[in-house]
PDB file of N, CA and C in Angstrom:
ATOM      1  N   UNK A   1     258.971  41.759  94.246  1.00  0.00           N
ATOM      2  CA  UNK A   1     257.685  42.182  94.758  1.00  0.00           C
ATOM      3  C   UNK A   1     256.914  40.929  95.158  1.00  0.00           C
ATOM      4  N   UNK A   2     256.906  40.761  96.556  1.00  0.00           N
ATOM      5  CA  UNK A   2     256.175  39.457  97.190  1.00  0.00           C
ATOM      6  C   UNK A   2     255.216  39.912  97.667  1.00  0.00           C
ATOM      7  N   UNK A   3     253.813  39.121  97.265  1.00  0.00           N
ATOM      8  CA  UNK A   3     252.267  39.542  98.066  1.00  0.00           C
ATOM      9  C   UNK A   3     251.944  41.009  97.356  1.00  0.00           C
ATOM     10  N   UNK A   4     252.375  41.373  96.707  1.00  0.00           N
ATOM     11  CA  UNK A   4     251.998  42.679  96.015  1.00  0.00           C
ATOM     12  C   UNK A   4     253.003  44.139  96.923  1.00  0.00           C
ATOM     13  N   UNK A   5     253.584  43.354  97.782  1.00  0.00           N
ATOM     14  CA  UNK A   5     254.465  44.392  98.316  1.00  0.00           C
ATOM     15  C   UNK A   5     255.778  45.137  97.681  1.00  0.00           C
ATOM     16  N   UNK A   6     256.092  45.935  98.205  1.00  0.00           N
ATOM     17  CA  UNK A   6     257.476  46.736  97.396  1.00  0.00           C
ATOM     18  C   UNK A   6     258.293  45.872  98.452  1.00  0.00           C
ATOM     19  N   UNK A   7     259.466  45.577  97.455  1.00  0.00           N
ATOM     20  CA  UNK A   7     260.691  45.565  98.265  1.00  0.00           C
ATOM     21  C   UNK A   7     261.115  46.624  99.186  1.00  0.00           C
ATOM     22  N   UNK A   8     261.817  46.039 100.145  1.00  0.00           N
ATOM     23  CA  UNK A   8     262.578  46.821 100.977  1.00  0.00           C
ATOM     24  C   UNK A   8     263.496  47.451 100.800  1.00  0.00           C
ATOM     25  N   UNK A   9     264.134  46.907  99.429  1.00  0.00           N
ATOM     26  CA  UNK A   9     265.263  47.734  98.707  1.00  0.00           C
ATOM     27  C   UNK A   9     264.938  48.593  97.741  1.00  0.00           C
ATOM     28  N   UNK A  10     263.594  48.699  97.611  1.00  0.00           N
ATOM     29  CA  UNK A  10     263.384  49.692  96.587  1.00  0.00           C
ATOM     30  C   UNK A  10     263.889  51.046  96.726  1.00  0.00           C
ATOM     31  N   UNK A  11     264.018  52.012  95.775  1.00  0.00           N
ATOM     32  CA  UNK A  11     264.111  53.130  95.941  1.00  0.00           C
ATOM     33  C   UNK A  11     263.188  54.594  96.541  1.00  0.00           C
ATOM     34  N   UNK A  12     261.934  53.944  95.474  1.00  0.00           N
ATOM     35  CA  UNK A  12     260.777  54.613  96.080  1.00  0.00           C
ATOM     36  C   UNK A  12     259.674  53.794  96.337  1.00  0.00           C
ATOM     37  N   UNK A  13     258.518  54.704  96.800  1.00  0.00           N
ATOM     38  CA  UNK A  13     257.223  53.522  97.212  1.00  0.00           C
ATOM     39  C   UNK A  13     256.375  54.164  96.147  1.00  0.00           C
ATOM     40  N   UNK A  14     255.355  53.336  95.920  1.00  0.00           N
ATOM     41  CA  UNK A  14     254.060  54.098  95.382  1.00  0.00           C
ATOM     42  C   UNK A  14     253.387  55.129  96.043  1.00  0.00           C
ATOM     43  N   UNK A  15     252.774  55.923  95.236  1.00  0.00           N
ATOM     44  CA  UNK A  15     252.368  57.592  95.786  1.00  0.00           C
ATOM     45  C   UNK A  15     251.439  57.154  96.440  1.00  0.00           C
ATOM     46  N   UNK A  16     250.408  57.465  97.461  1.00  0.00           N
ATOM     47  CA  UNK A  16     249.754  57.301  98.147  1.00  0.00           C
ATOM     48  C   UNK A  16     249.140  59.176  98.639  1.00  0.00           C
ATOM     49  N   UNK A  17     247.729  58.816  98.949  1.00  0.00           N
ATOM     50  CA  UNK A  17     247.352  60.019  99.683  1.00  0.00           C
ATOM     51  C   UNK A  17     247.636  59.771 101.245  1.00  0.00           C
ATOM     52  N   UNK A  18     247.630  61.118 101.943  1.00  0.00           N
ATOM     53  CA  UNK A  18     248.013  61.327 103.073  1.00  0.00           C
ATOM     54  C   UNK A  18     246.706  61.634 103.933  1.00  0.00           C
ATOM     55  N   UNK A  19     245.674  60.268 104.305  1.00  0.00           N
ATOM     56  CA  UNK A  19     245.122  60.178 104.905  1.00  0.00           C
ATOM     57  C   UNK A  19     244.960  60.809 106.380  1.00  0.00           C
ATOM     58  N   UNK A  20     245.769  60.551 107.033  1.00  0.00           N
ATOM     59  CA  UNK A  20     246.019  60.715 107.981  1.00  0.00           C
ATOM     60  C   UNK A  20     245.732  62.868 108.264  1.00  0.00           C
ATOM     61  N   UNK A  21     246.686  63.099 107.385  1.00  0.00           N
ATOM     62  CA  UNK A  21     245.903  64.634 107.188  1.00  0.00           C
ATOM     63  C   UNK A  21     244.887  65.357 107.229  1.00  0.00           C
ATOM     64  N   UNK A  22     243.827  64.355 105.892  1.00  0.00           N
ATOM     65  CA  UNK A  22     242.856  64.077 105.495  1.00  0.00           C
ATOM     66  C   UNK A  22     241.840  64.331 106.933  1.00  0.00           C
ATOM     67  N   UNK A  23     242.090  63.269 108.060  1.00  0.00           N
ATOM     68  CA  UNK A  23     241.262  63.001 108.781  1.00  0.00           C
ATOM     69  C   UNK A  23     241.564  64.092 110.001  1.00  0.00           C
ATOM     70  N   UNK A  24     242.862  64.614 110.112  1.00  0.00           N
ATOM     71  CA  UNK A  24     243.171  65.839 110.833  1.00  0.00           C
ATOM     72  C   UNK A  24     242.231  67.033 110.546  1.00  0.00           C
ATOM     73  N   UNK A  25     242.202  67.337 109.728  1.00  0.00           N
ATOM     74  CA  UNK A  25     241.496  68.558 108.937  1.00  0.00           C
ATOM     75  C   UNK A  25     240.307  68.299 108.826  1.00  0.00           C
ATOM     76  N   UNK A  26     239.729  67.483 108.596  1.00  0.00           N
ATOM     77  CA  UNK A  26     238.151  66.734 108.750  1.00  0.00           C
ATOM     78  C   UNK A  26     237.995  66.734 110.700  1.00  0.00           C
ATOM     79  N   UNK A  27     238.705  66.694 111.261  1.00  0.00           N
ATOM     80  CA  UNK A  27     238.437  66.854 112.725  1.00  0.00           C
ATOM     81  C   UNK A  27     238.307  68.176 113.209  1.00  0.00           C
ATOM     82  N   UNK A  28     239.518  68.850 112.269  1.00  0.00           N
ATOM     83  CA  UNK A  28     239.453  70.405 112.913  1.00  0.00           C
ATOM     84  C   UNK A  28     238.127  71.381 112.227  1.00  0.00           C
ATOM     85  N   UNK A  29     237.419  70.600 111.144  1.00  0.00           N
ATOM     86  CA  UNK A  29     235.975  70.903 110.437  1.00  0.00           C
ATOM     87  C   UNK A  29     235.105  70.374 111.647  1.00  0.00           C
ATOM     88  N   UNK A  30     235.093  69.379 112.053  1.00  0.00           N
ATOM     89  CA  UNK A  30     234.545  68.595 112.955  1.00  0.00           C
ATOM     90  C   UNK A  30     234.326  69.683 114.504  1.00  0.00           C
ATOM     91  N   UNK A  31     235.367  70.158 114.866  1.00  0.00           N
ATOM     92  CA  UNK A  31     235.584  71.104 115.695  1.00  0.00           C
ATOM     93  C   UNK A  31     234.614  72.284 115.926  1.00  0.00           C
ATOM     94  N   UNK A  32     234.986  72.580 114.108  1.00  0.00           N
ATOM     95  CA  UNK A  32     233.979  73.880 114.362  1.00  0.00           C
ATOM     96  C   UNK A  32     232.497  73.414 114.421  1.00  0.00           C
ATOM     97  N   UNK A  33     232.340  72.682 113.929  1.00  0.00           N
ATOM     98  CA  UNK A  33     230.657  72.110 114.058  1.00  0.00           C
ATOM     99  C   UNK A  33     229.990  72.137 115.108  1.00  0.00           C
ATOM    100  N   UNK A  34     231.022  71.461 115.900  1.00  0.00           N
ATOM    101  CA  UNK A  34     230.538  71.287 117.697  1.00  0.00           C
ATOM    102  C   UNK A  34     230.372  72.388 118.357  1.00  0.00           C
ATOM    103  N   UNK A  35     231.637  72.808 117.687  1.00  0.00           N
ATOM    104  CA  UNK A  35     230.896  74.495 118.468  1.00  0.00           C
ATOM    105  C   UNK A  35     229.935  75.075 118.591  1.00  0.00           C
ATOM    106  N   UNK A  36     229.805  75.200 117.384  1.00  0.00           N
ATOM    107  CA  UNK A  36     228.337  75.887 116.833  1.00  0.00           C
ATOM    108  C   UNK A  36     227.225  75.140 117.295  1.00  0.00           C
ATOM    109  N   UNK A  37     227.006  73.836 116.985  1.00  0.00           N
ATOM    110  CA  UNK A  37     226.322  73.288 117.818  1.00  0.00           C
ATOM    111  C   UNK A  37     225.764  73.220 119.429  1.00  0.00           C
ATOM    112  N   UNK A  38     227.134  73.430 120.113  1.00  0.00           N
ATOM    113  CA  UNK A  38     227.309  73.603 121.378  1.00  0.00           C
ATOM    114  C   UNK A  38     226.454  75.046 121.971  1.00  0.00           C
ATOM    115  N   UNK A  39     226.566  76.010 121.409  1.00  0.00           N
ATOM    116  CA  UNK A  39     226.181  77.061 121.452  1.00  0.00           C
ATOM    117  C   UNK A  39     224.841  77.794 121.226  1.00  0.00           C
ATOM    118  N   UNK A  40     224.426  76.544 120.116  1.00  0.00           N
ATOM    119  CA  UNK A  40     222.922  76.263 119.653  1.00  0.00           C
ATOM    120  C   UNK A  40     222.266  75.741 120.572  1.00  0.00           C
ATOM    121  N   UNK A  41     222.431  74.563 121.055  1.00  0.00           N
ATOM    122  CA  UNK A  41     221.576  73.343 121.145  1.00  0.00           C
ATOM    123  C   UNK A  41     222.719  72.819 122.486  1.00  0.00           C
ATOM    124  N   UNK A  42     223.287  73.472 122.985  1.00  0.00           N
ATOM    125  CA  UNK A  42     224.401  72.930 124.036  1.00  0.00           C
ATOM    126  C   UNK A  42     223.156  72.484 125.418  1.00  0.00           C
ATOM    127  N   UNK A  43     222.076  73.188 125.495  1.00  0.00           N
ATOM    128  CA  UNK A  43     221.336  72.778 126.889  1.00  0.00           C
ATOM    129  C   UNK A  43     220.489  71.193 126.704  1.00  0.00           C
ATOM    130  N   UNK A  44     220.557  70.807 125.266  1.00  0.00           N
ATOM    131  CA  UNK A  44     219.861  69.627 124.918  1.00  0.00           C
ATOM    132  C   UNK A  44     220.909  68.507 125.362  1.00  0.00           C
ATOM    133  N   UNK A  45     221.134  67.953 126.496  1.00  0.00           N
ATOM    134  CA  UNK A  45     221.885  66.609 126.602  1.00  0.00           C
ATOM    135  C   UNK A  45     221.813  65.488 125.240  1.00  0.00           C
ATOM    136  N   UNK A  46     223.147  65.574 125.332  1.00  0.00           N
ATOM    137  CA  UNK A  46     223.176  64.429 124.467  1.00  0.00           C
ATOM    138  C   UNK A  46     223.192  64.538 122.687  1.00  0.00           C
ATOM    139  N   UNK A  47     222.950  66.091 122.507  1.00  0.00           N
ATOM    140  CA  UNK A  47     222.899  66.578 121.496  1.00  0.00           C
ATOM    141  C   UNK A  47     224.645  66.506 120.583  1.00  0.00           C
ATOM    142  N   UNK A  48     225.569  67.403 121.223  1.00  0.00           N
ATOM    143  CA  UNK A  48     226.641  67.785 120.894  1.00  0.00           C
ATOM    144  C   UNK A  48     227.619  66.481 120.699  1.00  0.00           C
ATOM    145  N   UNK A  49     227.431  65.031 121.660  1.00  0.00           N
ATOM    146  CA  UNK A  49     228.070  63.578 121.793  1.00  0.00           C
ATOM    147  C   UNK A  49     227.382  63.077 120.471  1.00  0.00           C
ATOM    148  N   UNK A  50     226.030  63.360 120.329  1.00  0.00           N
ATOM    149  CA  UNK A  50     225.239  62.490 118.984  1.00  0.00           C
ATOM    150  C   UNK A  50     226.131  63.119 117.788  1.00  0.00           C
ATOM    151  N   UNK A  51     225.892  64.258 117.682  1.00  0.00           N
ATOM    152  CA  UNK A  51     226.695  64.883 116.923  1.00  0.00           C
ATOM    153  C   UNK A  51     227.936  64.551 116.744  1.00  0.00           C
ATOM    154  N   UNK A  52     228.654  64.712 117.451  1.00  0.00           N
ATOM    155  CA  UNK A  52     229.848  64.279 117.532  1.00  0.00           C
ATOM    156  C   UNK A  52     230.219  62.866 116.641  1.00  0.00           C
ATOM    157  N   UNK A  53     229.462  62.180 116.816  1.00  0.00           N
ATOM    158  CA  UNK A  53     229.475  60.314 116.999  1.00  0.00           C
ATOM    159  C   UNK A  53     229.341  60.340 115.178  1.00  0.00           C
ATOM    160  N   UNK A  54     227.707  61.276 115.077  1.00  0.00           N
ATOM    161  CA  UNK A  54     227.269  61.277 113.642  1.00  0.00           C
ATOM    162  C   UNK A  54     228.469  61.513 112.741  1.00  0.00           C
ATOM    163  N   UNK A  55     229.223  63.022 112.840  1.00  0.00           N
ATOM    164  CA  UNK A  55     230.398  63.352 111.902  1.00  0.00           C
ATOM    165  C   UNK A  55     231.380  62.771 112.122  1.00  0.00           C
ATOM    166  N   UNK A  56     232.095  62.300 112.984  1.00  0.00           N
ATOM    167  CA  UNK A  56     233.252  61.470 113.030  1.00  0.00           C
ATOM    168  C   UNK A  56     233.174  60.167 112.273  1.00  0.00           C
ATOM    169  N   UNK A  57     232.035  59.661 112.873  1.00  0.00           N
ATOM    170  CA  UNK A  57     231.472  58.277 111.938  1.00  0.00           C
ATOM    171  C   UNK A  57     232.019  58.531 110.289  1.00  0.00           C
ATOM    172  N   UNK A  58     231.060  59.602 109.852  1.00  0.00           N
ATOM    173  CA  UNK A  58     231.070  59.883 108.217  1.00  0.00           C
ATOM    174  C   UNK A  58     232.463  60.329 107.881  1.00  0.00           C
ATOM    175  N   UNK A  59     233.335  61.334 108.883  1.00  0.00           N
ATOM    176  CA  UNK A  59     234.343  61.350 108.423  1.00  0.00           C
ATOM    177  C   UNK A  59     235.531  60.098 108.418  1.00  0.00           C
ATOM    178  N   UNK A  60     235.615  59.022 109.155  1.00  0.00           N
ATOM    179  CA  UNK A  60     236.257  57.868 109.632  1.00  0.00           C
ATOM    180  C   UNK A  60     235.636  57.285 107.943  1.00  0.00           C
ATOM    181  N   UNK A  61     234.433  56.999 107.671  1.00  0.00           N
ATOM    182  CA  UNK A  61     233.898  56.008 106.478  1.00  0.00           C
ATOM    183  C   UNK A  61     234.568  56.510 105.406  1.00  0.00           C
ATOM    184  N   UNK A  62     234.489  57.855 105.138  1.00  0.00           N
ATOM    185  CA  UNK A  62     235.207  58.792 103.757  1.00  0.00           C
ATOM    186  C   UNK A  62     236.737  58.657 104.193  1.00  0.00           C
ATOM    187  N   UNK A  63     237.204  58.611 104.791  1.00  0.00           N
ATOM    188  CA  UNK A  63     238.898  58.517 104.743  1.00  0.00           C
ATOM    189  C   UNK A  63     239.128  56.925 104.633  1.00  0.00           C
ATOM    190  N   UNK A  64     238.711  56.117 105.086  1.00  0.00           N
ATOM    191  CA  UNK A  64     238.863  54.907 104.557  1.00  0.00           C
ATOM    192  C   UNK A  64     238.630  53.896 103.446  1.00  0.00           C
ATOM    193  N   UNK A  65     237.595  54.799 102.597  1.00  0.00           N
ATOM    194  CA  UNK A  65     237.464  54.892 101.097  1.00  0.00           C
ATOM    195  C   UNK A  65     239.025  55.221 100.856  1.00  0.00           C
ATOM    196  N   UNK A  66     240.072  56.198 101.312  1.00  0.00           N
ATOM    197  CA  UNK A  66     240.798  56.446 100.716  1.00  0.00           C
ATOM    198  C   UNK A  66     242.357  55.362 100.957  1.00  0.00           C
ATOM    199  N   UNK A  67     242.261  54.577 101.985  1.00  0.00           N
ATOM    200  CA  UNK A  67     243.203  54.194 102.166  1.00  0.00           C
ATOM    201  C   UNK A  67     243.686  52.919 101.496  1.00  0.00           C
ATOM    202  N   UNK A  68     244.895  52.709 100.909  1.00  0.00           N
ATOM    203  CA  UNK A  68     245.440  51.810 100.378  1.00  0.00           C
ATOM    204  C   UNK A  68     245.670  50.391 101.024  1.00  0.00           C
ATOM    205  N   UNK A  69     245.540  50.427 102.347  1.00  0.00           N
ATOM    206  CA  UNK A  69     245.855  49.168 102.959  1.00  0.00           C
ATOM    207  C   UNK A  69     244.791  48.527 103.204  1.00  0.00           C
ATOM    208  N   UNK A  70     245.436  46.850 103.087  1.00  0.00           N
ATOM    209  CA  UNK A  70     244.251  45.868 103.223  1.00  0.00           C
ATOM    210  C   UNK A  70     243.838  45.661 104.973  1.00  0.00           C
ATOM    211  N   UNK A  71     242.908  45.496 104.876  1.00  0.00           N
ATOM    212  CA  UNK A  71     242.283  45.445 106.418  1.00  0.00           C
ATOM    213  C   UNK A  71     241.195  44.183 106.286  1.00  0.00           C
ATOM    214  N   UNK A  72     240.650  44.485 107.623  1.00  0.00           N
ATOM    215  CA  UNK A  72     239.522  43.217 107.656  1.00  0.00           C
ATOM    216  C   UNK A  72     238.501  43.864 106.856  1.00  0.00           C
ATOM    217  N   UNK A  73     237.569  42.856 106.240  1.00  0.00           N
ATOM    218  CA  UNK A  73     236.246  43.039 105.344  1.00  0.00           C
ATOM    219  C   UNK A  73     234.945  42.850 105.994  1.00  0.00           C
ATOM    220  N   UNK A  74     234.153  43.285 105.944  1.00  0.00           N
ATOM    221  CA  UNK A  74     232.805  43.239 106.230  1.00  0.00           C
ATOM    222  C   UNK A  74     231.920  43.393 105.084  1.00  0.00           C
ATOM    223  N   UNK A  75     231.669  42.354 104.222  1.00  0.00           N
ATOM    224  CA  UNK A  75     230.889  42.475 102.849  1.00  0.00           C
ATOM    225  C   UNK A  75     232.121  43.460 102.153  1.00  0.00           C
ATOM    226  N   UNK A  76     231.305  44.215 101.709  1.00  0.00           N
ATOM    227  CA  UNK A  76     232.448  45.290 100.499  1.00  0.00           C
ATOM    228  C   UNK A  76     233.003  46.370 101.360  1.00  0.00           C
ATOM    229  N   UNK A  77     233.121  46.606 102.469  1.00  0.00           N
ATOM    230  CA  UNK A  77     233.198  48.027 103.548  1.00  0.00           C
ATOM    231  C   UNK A  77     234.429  46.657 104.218  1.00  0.00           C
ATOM    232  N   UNK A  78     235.142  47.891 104.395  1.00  0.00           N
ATOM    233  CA  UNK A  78     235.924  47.719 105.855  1.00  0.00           C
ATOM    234  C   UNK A  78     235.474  47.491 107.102  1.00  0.00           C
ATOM    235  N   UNK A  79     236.247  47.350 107.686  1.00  0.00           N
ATOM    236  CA  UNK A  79     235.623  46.863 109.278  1.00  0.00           C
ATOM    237  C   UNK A  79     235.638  47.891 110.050  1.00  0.00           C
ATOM    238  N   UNK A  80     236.567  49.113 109.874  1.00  0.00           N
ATOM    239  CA  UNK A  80     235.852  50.659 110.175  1.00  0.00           C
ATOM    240  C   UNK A  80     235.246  51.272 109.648  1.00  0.00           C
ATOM    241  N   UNK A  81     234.675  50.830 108.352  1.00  0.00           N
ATOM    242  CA  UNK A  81     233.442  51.287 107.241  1.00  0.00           C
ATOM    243  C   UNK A  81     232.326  50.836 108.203  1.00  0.00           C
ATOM    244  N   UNK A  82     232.345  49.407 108.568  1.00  0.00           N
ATOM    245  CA  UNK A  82     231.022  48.706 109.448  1.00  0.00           C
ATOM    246  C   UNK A  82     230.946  49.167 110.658  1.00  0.00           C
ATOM    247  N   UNK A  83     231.794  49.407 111.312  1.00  0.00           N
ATOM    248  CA  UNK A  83     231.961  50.396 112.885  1.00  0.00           C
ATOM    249  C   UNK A  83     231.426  51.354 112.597  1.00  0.00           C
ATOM    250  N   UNK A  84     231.394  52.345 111.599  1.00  0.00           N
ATOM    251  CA  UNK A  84     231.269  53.752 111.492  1.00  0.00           C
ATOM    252  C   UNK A  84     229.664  54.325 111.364  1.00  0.00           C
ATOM    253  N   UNK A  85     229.442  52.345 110.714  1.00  0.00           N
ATOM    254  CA  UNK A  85     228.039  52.822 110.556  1.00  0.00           C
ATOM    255  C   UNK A  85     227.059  52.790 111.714  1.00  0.00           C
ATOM    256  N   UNK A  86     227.397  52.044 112.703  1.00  0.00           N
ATOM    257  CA  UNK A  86     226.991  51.391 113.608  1.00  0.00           C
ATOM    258  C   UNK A  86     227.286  52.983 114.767  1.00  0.00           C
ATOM    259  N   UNK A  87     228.500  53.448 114.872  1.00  0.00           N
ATOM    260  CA  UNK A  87     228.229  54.837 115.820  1.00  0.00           C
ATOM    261  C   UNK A  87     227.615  55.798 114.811  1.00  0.00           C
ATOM    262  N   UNK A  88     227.932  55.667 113.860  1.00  0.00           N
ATOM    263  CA  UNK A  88     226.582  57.021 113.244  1.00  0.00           C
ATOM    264  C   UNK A  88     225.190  56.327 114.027  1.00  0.00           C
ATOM    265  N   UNK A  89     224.807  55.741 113.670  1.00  0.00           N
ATOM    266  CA  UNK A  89     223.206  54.893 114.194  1.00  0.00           C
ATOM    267  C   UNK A  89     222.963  55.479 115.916  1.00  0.00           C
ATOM    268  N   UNK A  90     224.141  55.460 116.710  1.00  0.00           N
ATOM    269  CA  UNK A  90     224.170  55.066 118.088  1.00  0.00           C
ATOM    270  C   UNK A  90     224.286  57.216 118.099  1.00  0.00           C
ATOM    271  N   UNK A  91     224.898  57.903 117.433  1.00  0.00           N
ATOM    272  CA  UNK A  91     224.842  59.482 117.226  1.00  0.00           C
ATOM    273  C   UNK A  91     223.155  59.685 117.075  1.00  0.00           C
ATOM    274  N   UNK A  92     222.907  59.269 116.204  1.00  0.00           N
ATOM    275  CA  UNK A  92     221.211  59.695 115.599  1.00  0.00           C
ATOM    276  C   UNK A  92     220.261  59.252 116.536  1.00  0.00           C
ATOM    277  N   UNK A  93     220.683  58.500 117.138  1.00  0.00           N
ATOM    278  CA  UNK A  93     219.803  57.943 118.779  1.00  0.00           C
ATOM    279  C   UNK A  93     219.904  58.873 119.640  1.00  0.00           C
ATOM    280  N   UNK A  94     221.317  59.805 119.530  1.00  0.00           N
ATOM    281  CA  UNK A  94     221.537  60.532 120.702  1.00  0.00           C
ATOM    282  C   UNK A  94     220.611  62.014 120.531  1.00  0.00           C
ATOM    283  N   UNK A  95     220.663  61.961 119.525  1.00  0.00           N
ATOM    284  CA  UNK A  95     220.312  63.634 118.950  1.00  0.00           C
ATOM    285  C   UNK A  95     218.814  63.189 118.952  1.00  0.00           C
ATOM    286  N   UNK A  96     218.179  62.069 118.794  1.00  0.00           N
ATOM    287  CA  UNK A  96     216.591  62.175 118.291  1.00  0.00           C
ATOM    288  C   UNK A  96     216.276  62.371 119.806  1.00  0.00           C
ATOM    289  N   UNK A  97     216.903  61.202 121.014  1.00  0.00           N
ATOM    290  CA  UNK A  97     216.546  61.072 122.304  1.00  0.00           C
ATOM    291  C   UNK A  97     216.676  62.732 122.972  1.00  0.00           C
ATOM    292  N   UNK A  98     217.312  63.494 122.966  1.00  0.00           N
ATOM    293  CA  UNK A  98     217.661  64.806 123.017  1.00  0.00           C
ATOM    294  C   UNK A  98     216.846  65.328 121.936  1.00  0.00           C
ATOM    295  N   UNK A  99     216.708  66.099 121.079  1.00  0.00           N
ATOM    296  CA  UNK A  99     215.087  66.447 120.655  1.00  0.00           C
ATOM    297  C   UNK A  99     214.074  66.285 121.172  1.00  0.00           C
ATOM    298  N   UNK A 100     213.673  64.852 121.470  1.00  0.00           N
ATOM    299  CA  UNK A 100     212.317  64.283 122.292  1.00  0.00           C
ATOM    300  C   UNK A 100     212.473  64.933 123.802  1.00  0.00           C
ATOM    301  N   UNK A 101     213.595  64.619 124.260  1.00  0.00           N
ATOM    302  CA  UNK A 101     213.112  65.537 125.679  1.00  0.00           C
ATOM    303  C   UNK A 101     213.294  66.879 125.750  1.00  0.00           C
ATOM    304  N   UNK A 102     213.978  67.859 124.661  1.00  0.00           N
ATOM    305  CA  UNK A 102     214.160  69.618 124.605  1.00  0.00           C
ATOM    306  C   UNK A 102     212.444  69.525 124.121  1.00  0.00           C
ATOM    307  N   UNK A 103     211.794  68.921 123.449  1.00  0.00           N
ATOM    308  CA  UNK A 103     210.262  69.052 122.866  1.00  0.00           C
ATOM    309  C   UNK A 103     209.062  68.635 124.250  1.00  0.00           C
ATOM    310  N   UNK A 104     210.031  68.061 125.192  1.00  0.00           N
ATOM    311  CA  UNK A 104     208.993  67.041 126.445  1.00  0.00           C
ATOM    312  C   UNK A 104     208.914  68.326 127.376  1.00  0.00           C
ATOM    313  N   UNK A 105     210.280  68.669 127.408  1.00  0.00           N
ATOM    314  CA  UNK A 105     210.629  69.725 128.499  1.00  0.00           C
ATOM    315  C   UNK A 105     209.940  71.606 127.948  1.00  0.00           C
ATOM    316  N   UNK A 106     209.498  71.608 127.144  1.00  0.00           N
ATOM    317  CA  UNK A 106     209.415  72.982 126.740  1.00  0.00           C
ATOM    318  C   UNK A 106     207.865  73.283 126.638  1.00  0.00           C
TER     319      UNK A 106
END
């Protein structure tokens, strides 16, 4: 075991969660949101993309809490922990800017 890695000859690996799933199923949650959203609030530009930006963000930050591999750091967060926060921010711009004009326009 070099660098904390398994051999290549090992038999098995360490258990790991199946992230990747994780973030499938968190998309197809993601899915229905938009919808509903879409259907709500679909004439507000910019609403359903903010949205969008907001939950993907949070779901991208929570699955990478879960992942075992080392990546780049940004303080104690990952470097898609620090991305994630940064399009949530750039989502909540979209949805407030869209509010302000469904409230300008009405």
């Amino acid at each position: 075991m070099e660098g904390g890695l398994i051999a290549e000859t090992a038999a098995r690996s360490l258990p790991v969660l199946p992230t990747q799933l994780m973030e499938a199923a968190g998309n197809l949650l993601l899915f229905a949101l938009l919808v509903r959203v879409y259907r709500r609030r679909g004439d507000r530009p910019g609403t359903v993309a903010g949205v969008y930006c907001m939950g993907y963000a949070a779901l991208r930050f929570t699955v990478e809490a879960f992942r075992g591999d080392p990546r780049m750091a940004v303080g104690t967060l990952s470097i898609s922990q620090a991305a994630s926060l940064g399009v949530a921010l750039f989502g909540l711009a979209l949805v407030l800017r869209a509010r302000k004009q469904g409230a300008e326009s009405a």
